[in-house]
C-alpha atoms as a PDB file:
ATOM      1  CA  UNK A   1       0.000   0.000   0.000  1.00  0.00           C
ATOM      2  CA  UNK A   2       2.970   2.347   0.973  1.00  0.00           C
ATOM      3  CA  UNK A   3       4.495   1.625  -1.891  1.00  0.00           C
ATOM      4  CA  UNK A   4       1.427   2.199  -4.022  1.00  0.00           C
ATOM      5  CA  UNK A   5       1.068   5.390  -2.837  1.00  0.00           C
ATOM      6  CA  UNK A   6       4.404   6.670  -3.398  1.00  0.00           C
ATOM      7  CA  UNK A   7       4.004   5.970  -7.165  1.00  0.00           C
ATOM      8  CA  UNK A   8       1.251   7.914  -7.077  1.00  0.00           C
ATOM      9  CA  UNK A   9       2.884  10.613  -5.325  1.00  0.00           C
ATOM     10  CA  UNK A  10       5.941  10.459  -8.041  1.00  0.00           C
ATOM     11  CA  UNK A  11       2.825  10.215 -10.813  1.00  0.00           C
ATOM     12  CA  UNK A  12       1.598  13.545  -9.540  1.00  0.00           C
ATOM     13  CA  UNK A  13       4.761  15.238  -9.027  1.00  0.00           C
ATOM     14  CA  UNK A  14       5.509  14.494 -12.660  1.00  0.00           C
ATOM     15  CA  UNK A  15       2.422  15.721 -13.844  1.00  0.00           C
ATOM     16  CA  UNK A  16       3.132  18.946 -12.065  1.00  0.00           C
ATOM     17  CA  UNK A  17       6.162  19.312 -13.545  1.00  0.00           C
ATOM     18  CA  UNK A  18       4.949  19.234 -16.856  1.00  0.00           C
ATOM     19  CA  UNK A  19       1.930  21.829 -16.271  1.00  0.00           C
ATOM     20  CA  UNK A  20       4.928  24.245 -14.850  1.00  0.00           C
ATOM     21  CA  UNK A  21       7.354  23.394 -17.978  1.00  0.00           C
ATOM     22  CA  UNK A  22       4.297  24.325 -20.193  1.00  0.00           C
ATOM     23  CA  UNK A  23       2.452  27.356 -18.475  1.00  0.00           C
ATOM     24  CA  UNK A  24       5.430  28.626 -15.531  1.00  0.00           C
ATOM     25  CA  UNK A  25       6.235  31.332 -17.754  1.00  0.00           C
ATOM     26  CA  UNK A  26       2.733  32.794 -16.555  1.00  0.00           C
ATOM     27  CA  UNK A  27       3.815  32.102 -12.864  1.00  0.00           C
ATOM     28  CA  UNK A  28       6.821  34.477 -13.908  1.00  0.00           C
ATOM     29  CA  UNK A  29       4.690  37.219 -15.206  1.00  0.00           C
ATOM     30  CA  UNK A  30       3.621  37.646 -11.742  1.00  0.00           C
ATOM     31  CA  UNK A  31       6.383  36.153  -9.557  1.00  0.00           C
ATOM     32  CA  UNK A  32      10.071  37.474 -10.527  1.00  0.00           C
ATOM     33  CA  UNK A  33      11.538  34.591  -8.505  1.00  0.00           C
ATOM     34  CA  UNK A  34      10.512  31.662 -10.314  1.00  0.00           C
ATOM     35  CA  UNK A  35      11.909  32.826 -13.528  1.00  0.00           C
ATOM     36  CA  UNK A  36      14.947  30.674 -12.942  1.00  0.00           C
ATOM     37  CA  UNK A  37      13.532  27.282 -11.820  1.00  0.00           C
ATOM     38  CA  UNK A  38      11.061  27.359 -14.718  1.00  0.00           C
ATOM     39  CA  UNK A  39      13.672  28.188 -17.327  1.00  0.00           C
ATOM     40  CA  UNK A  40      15.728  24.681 -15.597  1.00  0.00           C
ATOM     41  CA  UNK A  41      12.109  23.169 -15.802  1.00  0.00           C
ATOM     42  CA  UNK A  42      11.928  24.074 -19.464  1.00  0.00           C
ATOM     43  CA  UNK A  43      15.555  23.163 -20.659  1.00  0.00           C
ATOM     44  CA  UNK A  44      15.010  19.878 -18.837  1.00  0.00           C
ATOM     45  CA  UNK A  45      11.624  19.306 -20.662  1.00  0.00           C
ATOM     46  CA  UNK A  46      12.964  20.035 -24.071  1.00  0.00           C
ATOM     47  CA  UNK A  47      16.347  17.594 -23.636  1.00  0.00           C
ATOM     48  CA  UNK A  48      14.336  14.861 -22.145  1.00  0.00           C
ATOM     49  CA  UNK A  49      11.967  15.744 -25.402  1.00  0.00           C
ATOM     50  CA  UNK A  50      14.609  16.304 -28.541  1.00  0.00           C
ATOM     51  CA  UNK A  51      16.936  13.989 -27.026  1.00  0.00           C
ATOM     52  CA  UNK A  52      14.506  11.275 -26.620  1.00  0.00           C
ATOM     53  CA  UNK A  53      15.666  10.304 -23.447  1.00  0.00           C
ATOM     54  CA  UNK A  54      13.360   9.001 -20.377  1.00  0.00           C
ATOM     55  CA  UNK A  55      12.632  10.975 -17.264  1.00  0.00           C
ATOM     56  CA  UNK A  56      13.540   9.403 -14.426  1.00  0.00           C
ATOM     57  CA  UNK A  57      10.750   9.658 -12.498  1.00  0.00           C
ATOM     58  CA  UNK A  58       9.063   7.397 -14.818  1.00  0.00           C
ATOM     59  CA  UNK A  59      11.462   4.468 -13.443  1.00  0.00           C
ATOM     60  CA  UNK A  60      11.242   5.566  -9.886  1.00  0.00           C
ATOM     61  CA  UNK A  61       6.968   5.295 -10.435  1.00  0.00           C
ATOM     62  CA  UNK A  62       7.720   1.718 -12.041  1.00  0.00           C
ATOM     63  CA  UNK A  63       9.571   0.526  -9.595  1.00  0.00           C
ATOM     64  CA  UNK A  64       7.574   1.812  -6.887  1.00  0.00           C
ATOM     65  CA  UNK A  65       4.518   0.054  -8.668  1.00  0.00           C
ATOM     66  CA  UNK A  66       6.685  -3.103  -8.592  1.00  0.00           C
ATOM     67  CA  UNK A  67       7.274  -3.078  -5.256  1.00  0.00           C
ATOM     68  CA  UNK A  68       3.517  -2.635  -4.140  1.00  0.00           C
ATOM     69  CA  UNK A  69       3.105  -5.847  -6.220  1.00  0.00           C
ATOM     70  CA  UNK A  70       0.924  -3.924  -9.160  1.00  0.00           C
ATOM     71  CA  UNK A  71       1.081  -6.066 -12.055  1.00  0.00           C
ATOM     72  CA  UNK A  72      -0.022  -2.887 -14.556  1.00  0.00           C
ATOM     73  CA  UNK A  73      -1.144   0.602 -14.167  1.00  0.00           C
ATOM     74  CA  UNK A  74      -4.963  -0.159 -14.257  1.00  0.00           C
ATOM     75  CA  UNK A  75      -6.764   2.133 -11.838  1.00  0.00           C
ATOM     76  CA  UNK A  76      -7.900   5.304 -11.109  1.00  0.00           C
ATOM     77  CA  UNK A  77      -8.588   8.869 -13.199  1.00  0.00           C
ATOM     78  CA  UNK A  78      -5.183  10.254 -13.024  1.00  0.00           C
ATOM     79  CA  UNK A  79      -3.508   6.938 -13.875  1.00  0.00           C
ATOM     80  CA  UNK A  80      -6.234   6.816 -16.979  1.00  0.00           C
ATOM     81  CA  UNK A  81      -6.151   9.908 -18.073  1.00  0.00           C
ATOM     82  CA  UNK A  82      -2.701  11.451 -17.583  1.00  0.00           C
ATOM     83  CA  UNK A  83      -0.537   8.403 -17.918  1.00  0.00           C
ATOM     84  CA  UNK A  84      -0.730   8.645 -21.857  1.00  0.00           C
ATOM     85  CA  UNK A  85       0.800  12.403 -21.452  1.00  0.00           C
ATOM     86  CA  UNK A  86       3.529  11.517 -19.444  1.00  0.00           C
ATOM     87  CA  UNK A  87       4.765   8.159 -20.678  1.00  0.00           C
ATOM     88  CA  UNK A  88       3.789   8.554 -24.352  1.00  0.00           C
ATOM     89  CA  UNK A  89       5.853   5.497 -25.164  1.00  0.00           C
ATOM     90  CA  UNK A  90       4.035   5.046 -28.453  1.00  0.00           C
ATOM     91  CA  UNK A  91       5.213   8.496 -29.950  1.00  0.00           C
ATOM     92  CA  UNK A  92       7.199   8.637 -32.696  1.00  0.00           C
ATOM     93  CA  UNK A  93      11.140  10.318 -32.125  1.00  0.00           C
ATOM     94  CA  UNK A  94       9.716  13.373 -34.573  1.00  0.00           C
ATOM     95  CA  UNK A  95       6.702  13.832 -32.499  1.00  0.00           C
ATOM     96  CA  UNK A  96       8.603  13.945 -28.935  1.00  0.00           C
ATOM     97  CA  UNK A  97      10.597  16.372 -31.416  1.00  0.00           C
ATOM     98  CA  UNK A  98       8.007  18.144 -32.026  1.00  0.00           C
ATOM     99  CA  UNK A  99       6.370  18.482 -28.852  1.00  0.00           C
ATOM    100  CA  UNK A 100      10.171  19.991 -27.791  1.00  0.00           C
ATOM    101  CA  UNK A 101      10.278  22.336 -30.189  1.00  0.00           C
ATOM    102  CA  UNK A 102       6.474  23.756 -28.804  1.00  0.00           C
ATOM    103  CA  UNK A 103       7.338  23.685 -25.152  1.00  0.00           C
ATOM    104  CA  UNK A 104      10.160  26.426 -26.260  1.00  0.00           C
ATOM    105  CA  UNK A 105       7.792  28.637 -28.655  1.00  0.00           C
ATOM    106  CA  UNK A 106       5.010  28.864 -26.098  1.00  0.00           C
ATOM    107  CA  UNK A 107       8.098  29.939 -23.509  1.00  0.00           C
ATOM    108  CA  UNK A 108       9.027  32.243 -26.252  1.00  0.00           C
ATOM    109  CA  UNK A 109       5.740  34.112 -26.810  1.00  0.00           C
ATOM    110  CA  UNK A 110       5.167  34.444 -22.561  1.00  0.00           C
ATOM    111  CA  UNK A 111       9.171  35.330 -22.228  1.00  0.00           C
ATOM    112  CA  UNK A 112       8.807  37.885 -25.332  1.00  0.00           C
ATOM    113  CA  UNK A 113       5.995  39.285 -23.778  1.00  0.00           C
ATOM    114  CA  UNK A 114       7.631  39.681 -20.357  1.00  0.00           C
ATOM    115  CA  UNK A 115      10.329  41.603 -21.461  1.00  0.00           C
ATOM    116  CA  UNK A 116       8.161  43.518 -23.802  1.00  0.00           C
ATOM    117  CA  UNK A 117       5.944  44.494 -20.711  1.00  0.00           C
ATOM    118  CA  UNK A 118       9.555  45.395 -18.731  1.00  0.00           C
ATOM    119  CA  UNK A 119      10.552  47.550 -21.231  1.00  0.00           C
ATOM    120  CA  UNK A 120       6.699  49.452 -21.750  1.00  0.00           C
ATOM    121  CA  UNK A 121       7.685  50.342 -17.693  1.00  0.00           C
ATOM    122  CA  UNK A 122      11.137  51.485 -17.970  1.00  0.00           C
ATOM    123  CA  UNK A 123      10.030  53.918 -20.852  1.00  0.00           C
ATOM    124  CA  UNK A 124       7.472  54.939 -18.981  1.00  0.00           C
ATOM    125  CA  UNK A 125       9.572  55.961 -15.972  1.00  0.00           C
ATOM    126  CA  UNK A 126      11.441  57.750 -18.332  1.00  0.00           C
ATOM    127  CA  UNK A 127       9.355  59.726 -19.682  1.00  0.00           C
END
């Protein structure tokens, strides 16, 4: 059971991860500090992505499943639902590419918009 709910506990951790890889660059629009930590987050995302390599918290959630004697990852919603996000092990290398390459242009367009907004208040303290 312990073990069980660790997994779930790494499952949810990951998922959280990715929702702050993908939208943290709003968290920095309001919240200077956690420009740094999101741009790790996002460099992290888009190696584990282009380089096709596997995050190892999907090992550490295996093995924790192993341990708690679950033969597969039947179960609940967020094992249904969000398990095909996080472990797409069916993708294609040009689609993990691909989803890379979007996790930095949607950075892009909050990060260009940041410093555009920085810049709008410096001129106008200026002036």
């Amino acid at each position: 059971m312990l073990y069980r709910v660790l997994a779930e506990l790494v499952l949810i951790f990951h998922f959280g991860s990715v929702l702050f890889m993908v939208l943290g660059g709003l968290l920095v629009l309001r919240w200077r500090l956690v420009l740094w930590p999101h741009l790790a987050a996002v460099l992290w995302g888009v190696l584990v992505q282009c380089a096709n390599w596997t995050c190892p918290l999907t090992p550490l959630e295996n093995r924790l499943r192993g341990l708690g004697g679950e033969a597969g990852y039947e179960g609940g919603f967020v094992e249904h639902y969000v398990r095909a996000v996080l472990y797409p092990e069916h993708l294609t290398y040009s689609f993990r590419f691909t989803l890379g390459v979007l996790l930095i242009v949607i950075n892009l367009f909050v990060y260009a918009y940041l410093v555009f907004r920085m810049r709008r208040a410096v001129r106008a303290r200026l002036a």
